[in-house]
C-alpha atoms as a PDB file:
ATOM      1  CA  UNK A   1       4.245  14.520  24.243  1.00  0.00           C
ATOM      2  CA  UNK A   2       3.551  14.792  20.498  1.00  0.00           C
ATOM      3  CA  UNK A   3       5.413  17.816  20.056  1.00  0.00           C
ATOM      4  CA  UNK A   4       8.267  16.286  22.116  1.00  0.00           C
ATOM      5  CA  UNK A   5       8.460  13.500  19.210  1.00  0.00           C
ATOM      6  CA  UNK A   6       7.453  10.938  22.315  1.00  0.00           C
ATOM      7  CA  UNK A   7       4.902   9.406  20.300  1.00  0.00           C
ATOM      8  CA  UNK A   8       4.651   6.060  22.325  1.00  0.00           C
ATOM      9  CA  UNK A   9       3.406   7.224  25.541  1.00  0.00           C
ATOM     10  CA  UNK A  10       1.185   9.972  23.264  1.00  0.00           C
ATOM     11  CA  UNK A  11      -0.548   7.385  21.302  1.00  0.00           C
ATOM     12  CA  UNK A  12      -1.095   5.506  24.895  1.00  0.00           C
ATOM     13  CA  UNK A  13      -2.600   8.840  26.143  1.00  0.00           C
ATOM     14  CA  UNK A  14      -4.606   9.504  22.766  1.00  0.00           C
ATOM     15  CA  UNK A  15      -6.086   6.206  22.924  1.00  0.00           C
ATOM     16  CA  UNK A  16      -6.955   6.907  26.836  1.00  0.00           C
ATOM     17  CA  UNK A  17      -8.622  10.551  26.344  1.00  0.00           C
ATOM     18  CA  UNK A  18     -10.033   9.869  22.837  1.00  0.00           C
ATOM     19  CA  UNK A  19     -13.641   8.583  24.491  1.00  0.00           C
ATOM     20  CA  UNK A  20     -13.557  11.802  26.889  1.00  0.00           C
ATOM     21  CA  UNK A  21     -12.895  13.957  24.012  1.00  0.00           C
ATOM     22  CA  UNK A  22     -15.484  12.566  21.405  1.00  0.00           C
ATOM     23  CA  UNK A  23     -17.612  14.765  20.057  1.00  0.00           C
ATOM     24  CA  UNK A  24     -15.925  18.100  21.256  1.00  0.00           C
ATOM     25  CA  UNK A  25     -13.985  20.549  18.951  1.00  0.00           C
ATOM     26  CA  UNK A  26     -10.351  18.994  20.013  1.00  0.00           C
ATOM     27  CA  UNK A  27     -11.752  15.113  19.344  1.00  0.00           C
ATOM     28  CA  UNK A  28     -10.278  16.410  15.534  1.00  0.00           C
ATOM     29  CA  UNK A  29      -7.035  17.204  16.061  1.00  0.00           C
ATOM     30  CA  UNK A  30      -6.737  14.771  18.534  1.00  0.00           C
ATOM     31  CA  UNK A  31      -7.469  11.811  16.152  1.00  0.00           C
ATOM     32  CA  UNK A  32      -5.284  13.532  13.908  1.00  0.00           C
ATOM     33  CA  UNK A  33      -2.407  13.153  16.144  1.00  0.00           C
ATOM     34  CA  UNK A  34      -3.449   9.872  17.051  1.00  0.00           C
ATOM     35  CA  UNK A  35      -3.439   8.465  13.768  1.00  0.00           C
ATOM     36  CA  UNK A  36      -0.127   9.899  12.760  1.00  0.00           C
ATOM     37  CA  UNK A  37       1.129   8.532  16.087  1.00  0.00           C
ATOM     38  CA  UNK A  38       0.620   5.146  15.327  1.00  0.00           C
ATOM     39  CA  UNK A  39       2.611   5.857  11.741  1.00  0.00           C
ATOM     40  CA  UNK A  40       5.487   7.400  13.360  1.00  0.00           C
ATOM     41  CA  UNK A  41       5.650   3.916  15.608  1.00  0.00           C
ATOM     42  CA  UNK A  42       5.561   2.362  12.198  1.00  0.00           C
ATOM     43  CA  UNK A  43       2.521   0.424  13.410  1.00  0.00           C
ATOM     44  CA  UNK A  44       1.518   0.663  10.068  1.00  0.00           C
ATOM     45  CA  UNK A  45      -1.574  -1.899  10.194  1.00  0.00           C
ATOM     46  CA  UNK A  46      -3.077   0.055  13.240  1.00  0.00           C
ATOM     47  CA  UNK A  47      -1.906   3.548  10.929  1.00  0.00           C
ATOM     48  CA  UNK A  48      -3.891   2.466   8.460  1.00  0.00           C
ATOM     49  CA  UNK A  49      -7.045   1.754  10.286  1.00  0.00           C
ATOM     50  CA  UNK A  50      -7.166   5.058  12.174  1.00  0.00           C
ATOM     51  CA  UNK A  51      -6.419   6.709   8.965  1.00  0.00           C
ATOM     52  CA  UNK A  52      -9.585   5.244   7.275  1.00  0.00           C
ATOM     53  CA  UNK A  53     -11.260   6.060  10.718  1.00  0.00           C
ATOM     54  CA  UNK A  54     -10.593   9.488  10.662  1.00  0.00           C
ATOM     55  CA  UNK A  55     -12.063   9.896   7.061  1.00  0.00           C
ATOM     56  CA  UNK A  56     -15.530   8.203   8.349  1.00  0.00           C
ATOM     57  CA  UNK A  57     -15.535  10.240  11.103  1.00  0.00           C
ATOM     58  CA  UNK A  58     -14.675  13.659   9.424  1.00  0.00           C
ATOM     59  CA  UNK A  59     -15.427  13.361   5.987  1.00  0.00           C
ATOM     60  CA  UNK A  60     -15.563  16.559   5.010  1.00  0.00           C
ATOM     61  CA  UNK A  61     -12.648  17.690   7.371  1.00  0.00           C
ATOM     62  CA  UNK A  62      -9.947  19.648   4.961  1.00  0.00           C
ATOM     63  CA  UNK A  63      -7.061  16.519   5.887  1.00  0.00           C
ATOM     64  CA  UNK A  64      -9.609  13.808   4.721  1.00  0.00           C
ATOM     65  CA  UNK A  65      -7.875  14.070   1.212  1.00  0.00           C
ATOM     66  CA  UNK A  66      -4.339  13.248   3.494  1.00  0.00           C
ATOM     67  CA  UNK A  67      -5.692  10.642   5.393  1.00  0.00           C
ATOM     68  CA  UNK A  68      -7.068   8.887   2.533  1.00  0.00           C
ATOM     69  CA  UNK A  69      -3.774   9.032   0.720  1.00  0.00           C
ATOM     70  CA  UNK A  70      -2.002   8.177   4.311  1.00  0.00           C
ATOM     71  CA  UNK A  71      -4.174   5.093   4.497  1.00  0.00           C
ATOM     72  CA  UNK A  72      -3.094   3.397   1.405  1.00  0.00           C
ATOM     73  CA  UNK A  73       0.579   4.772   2.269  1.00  0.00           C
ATOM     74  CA  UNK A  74       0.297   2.246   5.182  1.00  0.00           C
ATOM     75  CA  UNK A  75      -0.609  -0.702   3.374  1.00  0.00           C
ATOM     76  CA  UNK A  76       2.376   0.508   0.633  1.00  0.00           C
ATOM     77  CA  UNK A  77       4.882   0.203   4.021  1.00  0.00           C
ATOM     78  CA  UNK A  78       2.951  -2.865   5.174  1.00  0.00           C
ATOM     79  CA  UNK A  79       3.902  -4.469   1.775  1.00  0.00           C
ATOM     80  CA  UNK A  80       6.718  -7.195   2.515  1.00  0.00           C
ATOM     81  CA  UNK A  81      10.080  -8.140   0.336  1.00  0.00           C
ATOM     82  CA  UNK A  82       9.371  -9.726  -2.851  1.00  0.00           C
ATOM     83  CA  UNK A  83       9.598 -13.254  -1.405  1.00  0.00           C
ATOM     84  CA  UNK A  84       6.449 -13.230   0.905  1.00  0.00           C
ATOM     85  CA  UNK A  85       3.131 -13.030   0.396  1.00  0.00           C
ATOM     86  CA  UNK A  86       1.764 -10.123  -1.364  1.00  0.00           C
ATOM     87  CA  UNK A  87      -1.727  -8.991  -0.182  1.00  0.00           C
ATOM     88  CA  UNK A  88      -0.538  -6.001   1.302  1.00  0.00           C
ATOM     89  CA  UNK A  89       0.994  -5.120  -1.985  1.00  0.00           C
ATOM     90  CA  UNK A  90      -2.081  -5.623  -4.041  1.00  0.00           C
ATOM     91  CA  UNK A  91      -4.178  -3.517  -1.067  1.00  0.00           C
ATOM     92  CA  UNK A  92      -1.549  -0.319  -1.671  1.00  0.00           C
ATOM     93  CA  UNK A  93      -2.520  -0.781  -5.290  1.00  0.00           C
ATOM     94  CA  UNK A  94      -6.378  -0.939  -4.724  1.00  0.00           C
ATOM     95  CA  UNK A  95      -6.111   1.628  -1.724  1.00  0.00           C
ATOM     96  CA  UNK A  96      -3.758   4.177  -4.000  1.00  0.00           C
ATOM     97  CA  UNK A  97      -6.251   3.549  -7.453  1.00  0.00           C
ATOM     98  CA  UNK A  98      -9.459   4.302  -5.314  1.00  0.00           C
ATOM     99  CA  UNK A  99      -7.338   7.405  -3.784  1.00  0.00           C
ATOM    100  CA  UNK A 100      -6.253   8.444  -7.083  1.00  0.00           C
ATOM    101  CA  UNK A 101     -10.351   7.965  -8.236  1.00  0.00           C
ATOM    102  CA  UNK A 102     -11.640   9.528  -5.237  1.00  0.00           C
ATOM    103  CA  UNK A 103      -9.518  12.831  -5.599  1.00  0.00           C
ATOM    104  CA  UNK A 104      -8.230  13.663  -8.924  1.00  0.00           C
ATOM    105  CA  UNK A 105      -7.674  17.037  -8.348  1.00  0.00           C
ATOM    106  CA  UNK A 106      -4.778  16.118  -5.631  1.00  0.00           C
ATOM    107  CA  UNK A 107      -1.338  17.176  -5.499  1.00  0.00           C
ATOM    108  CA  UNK A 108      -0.480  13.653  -4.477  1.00  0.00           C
ATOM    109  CA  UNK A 109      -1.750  11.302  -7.769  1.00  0.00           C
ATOM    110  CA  UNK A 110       1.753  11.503  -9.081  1.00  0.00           C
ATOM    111  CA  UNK A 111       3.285  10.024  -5.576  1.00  0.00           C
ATOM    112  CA  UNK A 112       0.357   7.592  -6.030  1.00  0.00           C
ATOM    113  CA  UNK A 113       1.090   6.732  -9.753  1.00  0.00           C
ATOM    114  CA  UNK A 114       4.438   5.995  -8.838  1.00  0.00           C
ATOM    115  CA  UNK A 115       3.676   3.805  -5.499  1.00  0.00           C
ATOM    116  CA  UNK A 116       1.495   1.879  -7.937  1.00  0.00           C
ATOM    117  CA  UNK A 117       4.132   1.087 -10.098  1.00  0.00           C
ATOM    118  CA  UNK A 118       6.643   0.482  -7.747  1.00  0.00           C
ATOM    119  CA  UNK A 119       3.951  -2.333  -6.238  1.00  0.00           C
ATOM    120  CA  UNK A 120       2.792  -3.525  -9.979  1.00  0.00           C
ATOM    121  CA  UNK A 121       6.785  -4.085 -10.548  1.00  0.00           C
ATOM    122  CA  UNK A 122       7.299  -5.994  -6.900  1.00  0.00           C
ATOM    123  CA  UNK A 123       4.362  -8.108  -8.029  1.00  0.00           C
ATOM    124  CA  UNK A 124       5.510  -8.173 -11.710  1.00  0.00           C
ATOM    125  CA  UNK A 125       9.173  -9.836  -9.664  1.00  0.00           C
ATOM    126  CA  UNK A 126       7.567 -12.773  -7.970  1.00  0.00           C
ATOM    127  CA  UNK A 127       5.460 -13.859 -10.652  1.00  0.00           C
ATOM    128  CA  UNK A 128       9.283 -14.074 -12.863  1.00  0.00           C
ATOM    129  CA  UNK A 129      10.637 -15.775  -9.776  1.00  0.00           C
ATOM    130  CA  UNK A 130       7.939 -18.311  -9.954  1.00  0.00           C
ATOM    131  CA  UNK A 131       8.346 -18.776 -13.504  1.00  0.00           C
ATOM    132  CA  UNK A 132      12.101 -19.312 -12.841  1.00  0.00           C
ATOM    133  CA  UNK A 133      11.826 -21.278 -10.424  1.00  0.00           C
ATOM    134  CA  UNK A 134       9.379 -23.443 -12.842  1.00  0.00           C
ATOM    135  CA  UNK A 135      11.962 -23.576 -15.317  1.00  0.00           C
ATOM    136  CA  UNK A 136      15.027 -24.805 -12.690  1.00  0.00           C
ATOM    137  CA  UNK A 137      13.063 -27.545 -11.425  1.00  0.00           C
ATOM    138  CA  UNK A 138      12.476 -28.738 -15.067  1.00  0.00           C
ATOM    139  CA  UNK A 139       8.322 -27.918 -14.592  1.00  0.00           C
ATOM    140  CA  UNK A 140       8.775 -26.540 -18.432  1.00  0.00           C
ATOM    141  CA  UNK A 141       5.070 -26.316 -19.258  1.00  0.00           C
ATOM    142  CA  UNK A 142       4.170 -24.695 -16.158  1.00  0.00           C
ATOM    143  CA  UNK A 143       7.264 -22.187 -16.582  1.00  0.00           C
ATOM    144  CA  UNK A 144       5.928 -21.758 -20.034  1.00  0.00           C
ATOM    145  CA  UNK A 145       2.279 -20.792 -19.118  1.00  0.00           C
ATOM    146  CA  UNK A 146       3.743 -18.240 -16.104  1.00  0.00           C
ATOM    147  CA  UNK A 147       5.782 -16.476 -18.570  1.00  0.00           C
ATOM    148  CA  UNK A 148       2.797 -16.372 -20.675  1.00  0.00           C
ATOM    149  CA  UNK A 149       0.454 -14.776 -18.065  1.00  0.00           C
ATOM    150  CA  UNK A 150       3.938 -12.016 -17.272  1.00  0.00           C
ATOM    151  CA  UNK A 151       3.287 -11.106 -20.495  1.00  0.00           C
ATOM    152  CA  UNK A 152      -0.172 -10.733 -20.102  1.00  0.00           C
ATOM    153  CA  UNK A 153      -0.565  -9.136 -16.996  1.00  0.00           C
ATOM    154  CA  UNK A 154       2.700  -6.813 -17.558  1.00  0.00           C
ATOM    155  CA  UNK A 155       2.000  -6.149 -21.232  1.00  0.00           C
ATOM    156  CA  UNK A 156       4.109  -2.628 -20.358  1.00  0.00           C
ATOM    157  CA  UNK A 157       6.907  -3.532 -18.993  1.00  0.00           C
ATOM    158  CA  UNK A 158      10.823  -3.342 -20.299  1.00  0.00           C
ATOM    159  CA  UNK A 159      11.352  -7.411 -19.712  1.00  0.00           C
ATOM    160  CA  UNK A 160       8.187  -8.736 -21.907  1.00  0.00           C
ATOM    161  CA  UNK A 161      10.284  -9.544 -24.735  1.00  0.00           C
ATOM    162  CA  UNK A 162      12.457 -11.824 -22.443  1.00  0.00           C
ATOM    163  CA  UNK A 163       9.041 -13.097 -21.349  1.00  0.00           C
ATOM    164  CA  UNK A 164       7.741 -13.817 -24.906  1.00  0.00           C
ATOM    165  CA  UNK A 165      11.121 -15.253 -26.031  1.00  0.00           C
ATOM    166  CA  UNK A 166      11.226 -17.833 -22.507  1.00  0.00           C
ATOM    167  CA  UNK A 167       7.435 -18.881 -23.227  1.00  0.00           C
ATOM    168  CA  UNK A 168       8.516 -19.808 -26.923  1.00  0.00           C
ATOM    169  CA  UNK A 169      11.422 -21.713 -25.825  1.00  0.00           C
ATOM    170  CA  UNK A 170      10.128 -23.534 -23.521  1.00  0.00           C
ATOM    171  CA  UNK A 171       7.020 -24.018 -25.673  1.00  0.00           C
END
């Protein structure tokens, strides 16, 4: 059913045989399958946990590297549109910076790197909403001290001399 690309009714059947199978030579693959299952549903918070799973399980299995890359890939998918609230997006970060630590001989730091920016920039967008939205509903002072902290907490990014210049002005 894998194979076939019918991934709901093998994730069903994984999740059925995977206490017959435990501790047997297949209970690997298996789990494997299992996990990447779940992804292909885009069930990306169950993904993630089998992901991690798998690496407990078979630490020193030759795809613990890719699970532990997959893991934080999840919480990257799980991380919602700009307007929402953020914790998955600061979990990719954490999860892809502990990958990155964990294995820095991998092929996949530079995907990593660039997740990680991609989530430092979503994050970098709702703190200048906030700041914005400060600044529209006349909260000066408080639009003042969130431009400050973009500044701080972005000190590499291409908009920090709009940030300094908003902070003075509204200073």
């Amino acid at each position: 059913l894998y194979g076939k690309k019918k991934y709901m009714q093998a994730n069903q059947l994984y999740s059925e045989l995977l206490t017959v199978y435990k501790g047997t030579k297949e209970f690997e693959d298996m789990y494997y399958n299992y996990a990447y299952s779940s992804l292909k549903l885009e069930d990306y918070e169950q993904a993630a946990y089998h992901f991690k799973n798998f690496v407990d399980i078979f630490p020193n299995s030759p795809r613990a590297e890719e699970m532990d890359y997959m893991q934080a890939y999840c919480y990257y998918k799980l991380s919602p549109r700009v307007e929402l609230d953020q914790k998955s997006t600061t979990q990719a970060i954490s999860a892809m910076q502990t990958f990155i630590d964990t294995h820095p001989g991998s092929a996949r730091i530079a995907e990593a790197t660039r997740i990680i920016d991609l989530c430092r920039k979503k994050l970098e967008e709702k703190e200048f909403k906030a700041a914005e939205l400060y600044y529209d509903i006349g909260l000066f002072h408080a639009a003042a001290v969130t431009f400050k902290n973009l500044m701080r907490d972005y000190p590499d990014s291409q908009s920090t001399d709009q940030y300094k210049y908003m902070a003075i002005k509204l200073y």
